[in-house]
Protein backbone atom coordinates (compact mmCIF):
# COMPACT_ATOMS: atom_id res chain seq x y z
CA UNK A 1 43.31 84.54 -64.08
CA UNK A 2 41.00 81.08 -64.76
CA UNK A 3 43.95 79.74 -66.21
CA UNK A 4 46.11 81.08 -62.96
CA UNK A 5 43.81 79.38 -60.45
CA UNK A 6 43.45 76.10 -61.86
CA UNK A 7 47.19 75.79 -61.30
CA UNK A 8 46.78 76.78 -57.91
CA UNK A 9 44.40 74.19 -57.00
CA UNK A 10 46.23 71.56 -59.34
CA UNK A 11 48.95 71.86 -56.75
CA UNK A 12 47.22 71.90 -54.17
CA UNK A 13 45.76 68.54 -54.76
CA UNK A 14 49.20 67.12 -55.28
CA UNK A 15 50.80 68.51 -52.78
CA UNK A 16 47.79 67.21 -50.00
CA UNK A 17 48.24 63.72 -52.19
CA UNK A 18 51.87 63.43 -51.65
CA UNK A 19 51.30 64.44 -47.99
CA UNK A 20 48.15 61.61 -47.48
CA UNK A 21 50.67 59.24 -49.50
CA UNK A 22 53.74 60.13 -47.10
CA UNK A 23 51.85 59.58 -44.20
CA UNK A 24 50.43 56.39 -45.56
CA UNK A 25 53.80 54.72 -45.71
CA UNK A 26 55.09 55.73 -42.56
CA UNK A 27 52.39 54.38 -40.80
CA UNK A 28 52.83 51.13 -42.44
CA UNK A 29 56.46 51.48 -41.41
CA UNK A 30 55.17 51.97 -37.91
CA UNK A 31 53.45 48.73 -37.85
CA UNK A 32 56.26 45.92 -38.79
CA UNK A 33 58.00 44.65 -35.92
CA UNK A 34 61.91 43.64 -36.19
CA UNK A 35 62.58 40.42 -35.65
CA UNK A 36 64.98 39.28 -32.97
CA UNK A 37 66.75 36.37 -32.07
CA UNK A 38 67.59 35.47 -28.87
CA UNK A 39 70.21 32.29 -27.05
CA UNK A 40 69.32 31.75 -23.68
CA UNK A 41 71.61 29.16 -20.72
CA UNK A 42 68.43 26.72 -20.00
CA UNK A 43 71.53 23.82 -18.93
CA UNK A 44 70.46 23.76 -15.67
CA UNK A 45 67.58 20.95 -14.85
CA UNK A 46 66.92 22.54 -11.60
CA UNK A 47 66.61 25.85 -12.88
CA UNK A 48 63.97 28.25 -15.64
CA UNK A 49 64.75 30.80 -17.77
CA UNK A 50 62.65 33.66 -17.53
CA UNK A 51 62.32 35.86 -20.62
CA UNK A 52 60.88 39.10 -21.21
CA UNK A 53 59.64 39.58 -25.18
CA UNK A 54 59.83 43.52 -25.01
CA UNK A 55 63.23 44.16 -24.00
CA UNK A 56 65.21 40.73 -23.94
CA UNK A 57 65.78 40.64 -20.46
CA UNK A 58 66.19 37.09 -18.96
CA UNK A 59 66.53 35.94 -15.10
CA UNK A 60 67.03 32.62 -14.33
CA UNK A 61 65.06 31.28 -11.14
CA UNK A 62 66.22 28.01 -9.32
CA UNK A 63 63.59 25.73 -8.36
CA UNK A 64 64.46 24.57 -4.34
CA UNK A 65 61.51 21.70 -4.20
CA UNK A 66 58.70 23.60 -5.94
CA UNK A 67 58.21 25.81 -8.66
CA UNK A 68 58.14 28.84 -6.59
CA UNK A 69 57.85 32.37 -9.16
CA UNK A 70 57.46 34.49 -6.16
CA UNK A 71 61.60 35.05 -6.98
CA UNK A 72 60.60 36.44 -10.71
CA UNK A 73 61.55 40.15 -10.33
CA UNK A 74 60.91 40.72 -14.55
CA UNK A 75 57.86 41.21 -16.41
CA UNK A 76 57.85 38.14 -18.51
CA UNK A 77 55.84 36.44 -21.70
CA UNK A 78 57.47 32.87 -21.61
CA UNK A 79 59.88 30.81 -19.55
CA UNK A 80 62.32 28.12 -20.53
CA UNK A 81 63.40 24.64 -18.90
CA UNK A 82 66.08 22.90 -20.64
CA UNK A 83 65.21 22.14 -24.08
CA UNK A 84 62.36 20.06 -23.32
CA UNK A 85 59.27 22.71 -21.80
CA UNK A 86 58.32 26.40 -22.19
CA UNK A 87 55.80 27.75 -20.28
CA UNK A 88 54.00 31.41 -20.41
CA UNK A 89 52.74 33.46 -17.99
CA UNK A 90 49.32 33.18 -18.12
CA UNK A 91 49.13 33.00 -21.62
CA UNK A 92 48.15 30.30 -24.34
CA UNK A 93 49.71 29.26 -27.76
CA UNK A 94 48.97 28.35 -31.20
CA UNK A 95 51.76 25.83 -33.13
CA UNK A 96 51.14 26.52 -36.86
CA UNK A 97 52.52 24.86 -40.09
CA UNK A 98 54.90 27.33 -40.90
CA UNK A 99 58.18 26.74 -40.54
CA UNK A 100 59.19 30.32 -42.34
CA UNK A 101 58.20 33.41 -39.46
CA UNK A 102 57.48 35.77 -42.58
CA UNK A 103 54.81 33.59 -43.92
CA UNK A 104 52.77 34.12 -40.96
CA UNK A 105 51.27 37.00 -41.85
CA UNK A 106 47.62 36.79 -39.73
CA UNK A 107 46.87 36.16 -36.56
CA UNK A 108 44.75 33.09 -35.79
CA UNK A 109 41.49 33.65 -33.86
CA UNK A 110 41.43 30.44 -32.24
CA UNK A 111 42.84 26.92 -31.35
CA UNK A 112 44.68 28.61 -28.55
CA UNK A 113 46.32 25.92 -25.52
CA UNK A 114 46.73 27.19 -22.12
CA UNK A 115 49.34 26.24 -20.19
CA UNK A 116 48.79 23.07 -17.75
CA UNK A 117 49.05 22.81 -14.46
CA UNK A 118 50.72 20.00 -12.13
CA UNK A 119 53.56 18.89 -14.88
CA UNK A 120 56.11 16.91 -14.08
CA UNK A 121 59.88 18.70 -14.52
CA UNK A 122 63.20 17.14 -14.24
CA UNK A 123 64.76 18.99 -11.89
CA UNK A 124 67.73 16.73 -10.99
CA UNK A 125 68.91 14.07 -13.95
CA UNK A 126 69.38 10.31 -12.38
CA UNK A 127 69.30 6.70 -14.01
CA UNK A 128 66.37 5.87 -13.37
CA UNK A 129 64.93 8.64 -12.34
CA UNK A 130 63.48 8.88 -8.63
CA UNK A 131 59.95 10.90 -7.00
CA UNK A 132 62.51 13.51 -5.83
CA UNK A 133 63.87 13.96 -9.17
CA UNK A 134 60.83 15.97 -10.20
CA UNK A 135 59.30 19.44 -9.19
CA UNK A 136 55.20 20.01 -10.12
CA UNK A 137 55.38 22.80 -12.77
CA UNK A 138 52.62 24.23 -15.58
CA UNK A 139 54.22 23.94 -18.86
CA UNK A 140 52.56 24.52 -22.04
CA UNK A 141 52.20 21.39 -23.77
CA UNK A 142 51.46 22.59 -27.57
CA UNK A 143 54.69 24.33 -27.54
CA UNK A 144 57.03 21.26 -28.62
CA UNK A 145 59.28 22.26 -30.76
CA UNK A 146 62.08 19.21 -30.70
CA UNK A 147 61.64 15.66 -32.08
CA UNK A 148 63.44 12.57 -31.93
CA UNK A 149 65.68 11.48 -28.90
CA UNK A 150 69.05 13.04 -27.77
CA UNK A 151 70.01 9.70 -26.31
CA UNK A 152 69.65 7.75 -29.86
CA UNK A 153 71.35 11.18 -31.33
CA UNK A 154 68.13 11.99 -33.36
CA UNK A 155 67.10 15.23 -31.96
CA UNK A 156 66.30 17.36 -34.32
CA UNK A 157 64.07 21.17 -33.86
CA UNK A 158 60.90 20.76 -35.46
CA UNK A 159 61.12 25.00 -37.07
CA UNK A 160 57.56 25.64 -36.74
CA UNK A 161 56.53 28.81 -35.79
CA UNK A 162 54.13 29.84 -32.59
CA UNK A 163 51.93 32.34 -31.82
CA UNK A 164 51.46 33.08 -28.39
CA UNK A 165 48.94 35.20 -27.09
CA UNK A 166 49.81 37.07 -24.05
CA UNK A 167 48.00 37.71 -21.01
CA UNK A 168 47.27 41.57 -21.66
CA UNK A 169 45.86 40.70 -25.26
CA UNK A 170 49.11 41.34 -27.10
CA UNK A 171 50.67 38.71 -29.70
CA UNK A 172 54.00 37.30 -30.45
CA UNK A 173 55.36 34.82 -32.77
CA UNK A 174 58.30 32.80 -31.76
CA UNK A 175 60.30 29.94 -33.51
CA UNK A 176 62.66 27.96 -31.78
CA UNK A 177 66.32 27.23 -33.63
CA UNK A 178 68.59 25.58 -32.00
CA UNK A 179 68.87 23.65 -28.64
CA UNK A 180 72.70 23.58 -28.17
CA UNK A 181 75.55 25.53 -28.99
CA UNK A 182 78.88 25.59 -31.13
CA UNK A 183 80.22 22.70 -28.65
CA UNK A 184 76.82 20.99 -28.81
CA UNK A 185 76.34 21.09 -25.26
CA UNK A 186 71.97 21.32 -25.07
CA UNK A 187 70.20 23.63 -22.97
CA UNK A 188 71.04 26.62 -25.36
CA UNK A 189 68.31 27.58 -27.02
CA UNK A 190 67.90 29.80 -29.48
CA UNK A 191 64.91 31.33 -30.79
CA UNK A 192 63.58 33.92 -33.18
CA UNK A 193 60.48 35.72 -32.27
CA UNK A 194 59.03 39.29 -33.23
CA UNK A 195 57.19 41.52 -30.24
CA UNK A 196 54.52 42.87 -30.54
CA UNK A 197 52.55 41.80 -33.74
CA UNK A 198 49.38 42.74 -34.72
């Protein structure tokens, strides 16, 4: 009978292990987030691409003078102008070192930059470029992600990856690809970036 209930409880214990162990890895399932890549039409200078990080929904807004959002019917993390500014909806960003999104494994607790206000956007593309060729915009100047010059034919995307810390306290990371596409015409941009993280 001894003998009989020691088995018992023997299997017991590794059945409720198994169970704890099951559970474990599911819930660590539960936490990665897939990554996604996205190409957005940013060709337009007169014109941002709105973007919303949970479902991939985009709307593209025309600026007429100012940068009026009032027309923004989605719920968005980050906006696009051409290849040259991003800007996020009330929400600040960290550019790290990485240039590989997997290696980015923590989120950073500070060094955050806000978006700022009363930034100059190229709206209309002239040689040289007059007053009325710009519309007053906030941008978020950490998130630069090109270098060189597409007029010498040295652009280049820098691959670093962002973090970007959204108004309602949740996280993304983003990296930025490409700026053109198969025909190299720029103003395509195409990024990677993985919503929510934690």
């Amino acid at each position: 009978m001894k003998i009989l209930n020691f088995w018992m409880v023997a299997f017991m214990a590794l059945s409720l292990s198994t169970t704890l162990t099951s559970c474990s890895d599911d819930d660590e399932k539960k936490e990665e987030t897939e990554m996604k890549t996205l190409t957005v039409d940013a060709t337009a200078y007169n014109q941002w691409v709105y973007v919303n990080l949970k479902d991939g929904k985009t709307q593209t807004v025309t600026m007429e003078g100012s940068d009026d959002e009032s027309a923004v019917t989605i719920d968005w993390q980050i906006a696009i102008h051409r290849y040259t500014e991003v800007k996020t909806n009330g929400g600040s960003v960290v550019k790290t070192d990485m240039t590989d999104m997997s290696k980015v494994t923590t989120i950073p607790t500070g060094g955050y930059v806000a978006d700022e206000s009363e930034q100059n956007i190229l709206v209309r593309f002239a040689m040289p470029p007059t007053d009325d060729c710009y519309v007053k915009s906030h941008c978020n100047t950490a998130m630069v992600w090109t270098e060189g010059s597409a007029m010498a034919g040295t652009l280049a995307t820098t691959n670093n990856v962002f973090v970007l810390k959204c108004k309602d306290g949740t996280y993304a990371k983003l990296q930025f690809t490409d700026f053109a596409n198969a025909d190299n015409v720029k103003g395509h941009v195409t990024f990677n970036y993985e919503y929510p993280v934690k």
